[in-house]
PDB file of N, CA and C in Angstrom:
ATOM      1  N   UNK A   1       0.823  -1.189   0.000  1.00  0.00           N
ATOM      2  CA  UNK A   1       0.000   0.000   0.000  1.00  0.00           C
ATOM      3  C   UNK A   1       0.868   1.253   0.000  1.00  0.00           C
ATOM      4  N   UNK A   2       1.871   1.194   1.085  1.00  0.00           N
ATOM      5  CA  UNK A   2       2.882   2.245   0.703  1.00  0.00           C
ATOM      6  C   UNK A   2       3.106   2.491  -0.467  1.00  0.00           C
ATOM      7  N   UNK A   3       3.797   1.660  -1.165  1.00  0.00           N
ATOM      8  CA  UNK A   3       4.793   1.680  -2.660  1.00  0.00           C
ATOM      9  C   UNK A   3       3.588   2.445  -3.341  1.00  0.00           C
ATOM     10  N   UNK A   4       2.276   1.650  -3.489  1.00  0.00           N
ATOM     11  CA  UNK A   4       1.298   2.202  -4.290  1.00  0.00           C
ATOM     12  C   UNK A   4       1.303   3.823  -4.206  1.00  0.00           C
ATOM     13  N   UNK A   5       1.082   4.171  -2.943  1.00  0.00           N
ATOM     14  CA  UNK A   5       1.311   6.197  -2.736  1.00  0.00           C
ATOM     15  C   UNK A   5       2.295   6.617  -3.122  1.00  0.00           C
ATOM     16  N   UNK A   6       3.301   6.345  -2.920  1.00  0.00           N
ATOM     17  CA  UNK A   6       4.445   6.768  -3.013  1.00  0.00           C
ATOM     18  C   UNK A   6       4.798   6.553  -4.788  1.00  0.00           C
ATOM     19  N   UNK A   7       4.654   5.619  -5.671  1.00  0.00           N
ATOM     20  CA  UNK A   7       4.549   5.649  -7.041  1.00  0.00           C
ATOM     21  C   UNK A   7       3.598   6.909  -7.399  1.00  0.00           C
ATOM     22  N   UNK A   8       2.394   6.989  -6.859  1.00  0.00           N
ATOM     23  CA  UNK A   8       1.476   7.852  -7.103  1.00  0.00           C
ATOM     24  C   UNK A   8       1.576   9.432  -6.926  1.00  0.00           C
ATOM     25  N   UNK A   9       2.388   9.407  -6.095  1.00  0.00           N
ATOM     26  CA  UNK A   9       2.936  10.926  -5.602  1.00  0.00           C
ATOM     27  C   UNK A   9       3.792  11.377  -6.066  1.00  0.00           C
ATOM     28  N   UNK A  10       4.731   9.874  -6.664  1.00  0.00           N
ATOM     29  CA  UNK A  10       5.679  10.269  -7.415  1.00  0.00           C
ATOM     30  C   UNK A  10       5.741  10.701  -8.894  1.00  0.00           C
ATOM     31  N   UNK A  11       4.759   9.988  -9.767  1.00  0.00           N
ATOM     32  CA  UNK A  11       4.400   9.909 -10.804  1.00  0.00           C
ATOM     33  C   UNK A  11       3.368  11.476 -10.855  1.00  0.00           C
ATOM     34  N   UNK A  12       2.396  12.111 -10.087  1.00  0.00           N
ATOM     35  CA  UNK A  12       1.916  12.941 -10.232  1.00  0.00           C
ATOM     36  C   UNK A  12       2.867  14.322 -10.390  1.00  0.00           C
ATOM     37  N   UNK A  13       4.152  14.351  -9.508  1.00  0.00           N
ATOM     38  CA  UNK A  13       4.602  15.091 -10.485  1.00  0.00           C
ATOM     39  C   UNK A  13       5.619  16.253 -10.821  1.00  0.00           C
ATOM     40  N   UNK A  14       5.776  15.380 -12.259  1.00  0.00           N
ATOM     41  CA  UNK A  14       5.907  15.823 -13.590  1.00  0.00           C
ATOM     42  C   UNK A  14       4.739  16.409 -13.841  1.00  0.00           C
ATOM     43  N   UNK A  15       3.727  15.848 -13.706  1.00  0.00           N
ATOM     44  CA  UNK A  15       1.934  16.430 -14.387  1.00  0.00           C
ATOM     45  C   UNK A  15       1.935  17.562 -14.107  1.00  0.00           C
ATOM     46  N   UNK A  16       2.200  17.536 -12.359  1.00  0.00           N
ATOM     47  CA  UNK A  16       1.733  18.839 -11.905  1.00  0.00           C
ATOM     48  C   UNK A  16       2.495  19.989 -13.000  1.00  0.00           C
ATOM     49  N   UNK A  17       3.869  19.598 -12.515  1.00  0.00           N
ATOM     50  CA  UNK A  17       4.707  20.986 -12.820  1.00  0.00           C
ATOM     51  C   UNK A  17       4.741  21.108 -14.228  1.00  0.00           C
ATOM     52  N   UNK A  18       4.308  20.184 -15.139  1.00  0.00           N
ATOM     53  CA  UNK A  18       4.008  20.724 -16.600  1.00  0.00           C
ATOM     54  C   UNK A  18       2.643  21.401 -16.620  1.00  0.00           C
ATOM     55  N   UNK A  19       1.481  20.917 -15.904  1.00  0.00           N
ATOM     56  CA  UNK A  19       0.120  21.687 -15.816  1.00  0.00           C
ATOM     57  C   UNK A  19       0.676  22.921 -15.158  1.00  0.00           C
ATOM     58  N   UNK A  20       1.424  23.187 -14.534  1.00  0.00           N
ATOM     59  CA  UNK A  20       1.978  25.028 -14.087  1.00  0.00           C
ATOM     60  C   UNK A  20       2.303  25.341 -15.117  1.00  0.00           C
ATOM     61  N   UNK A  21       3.514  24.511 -15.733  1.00  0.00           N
ATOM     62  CA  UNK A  21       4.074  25.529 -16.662  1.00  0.00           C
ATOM     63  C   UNK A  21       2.972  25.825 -17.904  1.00  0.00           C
ATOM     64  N   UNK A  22       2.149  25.220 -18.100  1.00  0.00           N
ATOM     65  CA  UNK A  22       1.042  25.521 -19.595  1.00  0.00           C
ATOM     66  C   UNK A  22       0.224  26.476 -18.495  1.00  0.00           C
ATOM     67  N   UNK A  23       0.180  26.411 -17.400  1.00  0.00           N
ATOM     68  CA  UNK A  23      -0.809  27.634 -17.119  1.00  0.00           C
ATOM     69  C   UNK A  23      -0.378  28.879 -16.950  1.00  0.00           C
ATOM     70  N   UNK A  24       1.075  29.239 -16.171  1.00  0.00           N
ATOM     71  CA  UNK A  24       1.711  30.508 -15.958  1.00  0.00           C
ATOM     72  C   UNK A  24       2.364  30.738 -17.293  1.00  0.00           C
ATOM     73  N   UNK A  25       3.080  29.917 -18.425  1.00  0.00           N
ATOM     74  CA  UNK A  25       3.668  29.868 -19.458  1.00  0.00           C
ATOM     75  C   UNK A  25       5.334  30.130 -19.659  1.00  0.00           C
ATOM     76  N   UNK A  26       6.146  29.549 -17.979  1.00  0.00           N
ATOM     77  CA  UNK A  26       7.063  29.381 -17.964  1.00  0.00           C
ATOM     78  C   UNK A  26       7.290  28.707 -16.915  1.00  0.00           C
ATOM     79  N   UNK A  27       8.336  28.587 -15.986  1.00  0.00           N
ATOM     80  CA  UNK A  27       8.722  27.412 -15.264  1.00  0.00           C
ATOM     81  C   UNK A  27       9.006  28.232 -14.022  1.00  0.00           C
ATOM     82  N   UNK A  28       8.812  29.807 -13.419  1.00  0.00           N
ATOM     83  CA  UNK A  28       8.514  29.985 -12.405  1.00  0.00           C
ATOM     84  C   UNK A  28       7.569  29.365 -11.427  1.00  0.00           C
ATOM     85  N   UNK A  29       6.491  29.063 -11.829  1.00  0.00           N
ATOM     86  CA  UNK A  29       5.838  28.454 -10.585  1.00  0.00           C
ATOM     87  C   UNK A  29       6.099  27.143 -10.110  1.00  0.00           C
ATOM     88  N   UNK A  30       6.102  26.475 -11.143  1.00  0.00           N
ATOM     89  CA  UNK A  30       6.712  25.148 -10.962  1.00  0.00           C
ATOM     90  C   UNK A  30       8.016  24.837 -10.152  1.00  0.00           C
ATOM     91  N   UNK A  31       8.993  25.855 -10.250  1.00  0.00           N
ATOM     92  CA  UNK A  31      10.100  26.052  -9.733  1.00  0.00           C
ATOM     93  C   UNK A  31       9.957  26.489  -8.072  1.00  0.00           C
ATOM     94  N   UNK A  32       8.906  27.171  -8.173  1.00  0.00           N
ATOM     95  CA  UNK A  32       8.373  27.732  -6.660  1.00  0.00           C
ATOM     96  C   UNK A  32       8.081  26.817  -6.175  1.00  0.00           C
ATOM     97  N   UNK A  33       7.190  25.871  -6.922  1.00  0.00           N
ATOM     98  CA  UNK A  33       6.251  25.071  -5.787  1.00  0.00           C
ATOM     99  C   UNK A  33       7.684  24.369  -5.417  1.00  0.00           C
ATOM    100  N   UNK A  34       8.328  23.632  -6.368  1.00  0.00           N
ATOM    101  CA  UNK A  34       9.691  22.827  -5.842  1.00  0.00           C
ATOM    102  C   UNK A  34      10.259  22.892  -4.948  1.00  0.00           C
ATOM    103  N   UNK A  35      10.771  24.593  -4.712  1.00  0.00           N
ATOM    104  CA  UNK A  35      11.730  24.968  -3.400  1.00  0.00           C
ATOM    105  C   UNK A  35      10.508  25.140  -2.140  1.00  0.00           C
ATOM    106  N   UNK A  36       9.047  25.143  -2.414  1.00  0.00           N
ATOM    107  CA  UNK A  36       8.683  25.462  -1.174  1.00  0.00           C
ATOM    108  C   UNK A  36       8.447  23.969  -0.725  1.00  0.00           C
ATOM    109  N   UNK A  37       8.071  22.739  -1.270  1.00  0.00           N
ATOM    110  CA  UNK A  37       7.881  21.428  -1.157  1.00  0.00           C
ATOM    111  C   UNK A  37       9.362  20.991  -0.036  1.00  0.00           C
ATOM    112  N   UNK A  38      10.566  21.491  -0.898  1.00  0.00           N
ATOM    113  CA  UNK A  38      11.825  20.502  -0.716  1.00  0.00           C
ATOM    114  C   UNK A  38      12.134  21.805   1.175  1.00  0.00           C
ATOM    115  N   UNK A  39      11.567  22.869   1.164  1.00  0.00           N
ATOM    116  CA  UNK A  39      11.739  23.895   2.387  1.00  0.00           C
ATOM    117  C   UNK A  39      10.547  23.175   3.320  1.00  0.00           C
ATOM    118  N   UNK A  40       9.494  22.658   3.470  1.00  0.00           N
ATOM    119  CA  UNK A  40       8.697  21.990   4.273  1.00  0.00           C
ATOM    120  C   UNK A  40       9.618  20.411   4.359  1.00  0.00           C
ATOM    121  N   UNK A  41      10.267  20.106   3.607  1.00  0.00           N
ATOM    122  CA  UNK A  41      10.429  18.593   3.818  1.00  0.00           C
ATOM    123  C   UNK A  41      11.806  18.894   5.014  1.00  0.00           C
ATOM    124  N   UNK A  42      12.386  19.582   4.894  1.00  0.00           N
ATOM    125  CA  UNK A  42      13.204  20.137   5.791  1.00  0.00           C
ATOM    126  C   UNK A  42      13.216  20.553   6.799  1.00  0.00           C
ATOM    127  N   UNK A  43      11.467  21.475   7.082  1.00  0.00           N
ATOM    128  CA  UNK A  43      11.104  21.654   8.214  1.00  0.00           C
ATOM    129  C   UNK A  43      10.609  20.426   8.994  1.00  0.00           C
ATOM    130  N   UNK A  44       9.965  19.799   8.341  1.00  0.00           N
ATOM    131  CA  UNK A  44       9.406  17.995   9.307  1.00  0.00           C
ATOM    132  C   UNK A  44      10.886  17.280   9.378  1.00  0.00           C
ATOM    133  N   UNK A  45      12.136  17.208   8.602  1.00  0.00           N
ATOM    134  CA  UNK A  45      13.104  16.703   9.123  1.00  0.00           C
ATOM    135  C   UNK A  45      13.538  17.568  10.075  1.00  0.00           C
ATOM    136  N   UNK A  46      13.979  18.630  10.567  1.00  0.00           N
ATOM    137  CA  UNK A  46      14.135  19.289  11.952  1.00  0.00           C
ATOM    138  C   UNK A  46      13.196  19.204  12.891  1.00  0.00           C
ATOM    139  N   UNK A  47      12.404  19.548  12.563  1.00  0.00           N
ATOM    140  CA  UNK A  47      10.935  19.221  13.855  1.00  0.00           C
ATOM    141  C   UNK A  47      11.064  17.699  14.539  1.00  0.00           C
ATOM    142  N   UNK A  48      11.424  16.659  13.252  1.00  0.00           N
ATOM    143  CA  UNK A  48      11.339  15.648  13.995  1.00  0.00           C
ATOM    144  C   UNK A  48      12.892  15.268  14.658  1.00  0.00           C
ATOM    145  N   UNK A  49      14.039  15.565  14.364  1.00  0.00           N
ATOM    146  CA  UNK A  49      15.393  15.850  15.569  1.00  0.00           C
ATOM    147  C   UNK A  49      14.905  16.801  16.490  1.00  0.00           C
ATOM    148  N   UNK A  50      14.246  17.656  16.427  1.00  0.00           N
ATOM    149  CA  UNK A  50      13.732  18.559  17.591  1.00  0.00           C
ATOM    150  C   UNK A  50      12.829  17.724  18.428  1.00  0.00           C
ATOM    151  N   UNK A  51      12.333  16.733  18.318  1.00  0.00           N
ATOM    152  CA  UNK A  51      11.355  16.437  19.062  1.00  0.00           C
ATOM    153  C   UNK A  51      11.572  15.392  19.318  1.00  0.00           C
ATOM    154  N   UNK A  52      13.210  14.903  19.718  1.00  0.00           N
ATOM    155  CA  UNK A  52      13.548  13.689  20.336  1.00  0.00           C
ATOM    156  C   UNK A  52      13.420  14.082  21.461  1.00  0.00           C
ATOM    157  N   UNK A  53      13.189  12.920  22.051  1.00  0.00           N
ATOM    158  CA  UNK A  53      13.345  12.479  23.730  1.00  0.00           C
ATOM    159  C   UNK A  53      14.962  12.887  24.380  1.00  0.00           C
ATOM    160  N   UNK A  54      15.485  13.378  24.391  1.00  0.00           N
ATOM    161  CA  UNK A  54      16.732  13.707  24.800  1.00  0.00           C
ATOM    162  C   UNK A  54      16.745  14.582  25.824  1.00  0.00           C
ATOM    163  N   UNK A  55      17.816  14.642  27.138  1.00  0.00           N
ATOM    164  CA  UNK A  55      18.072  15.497  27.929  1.00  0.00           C
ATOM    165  C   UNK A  55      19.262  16.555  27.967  1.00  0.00           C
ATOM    166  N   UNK A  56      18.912  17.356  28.186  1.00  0.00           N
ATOM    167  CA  UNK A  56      20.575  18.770  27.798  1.00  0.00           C
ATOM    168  C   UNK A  56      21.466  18.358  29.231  1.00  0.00           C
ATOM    169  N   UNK A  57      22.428  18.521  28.869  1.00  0.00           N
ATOM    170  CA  UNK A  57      23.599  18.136  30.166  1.00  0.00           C
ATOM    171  C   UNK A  57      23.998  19.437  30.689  1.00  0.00           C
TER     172      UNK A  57
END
């Protein structure tokens, strides 16, 4: 069931960011959505080292 989403999320896209680019009519948005996608995936990888169980010495 994983693999299945994860093909699916993966495969969607290309779609997307060619359906941006035929709608804005260049590769700014597409490019946006990219860096704001890959800037959230970054924030849940810190959040989740932030939110270990650990004690400060």
């Amino acid at each position: 069931m994983g693999q299945y989403i994860g093909y699916g999320l993966g495969a969607s896209g290309p779609f997307l960011a060619g359906w941006l680019h035929v709608i804005w009519g260049n590769w700014d948005a597409p490019l946006l959505v990219l860096v704001l996608v890959a800037a959230a995936c970054l924030q849940v990888i810190f959040a989740i080292l932030a939110g270990r169980d650990r004690l400060a010495d």
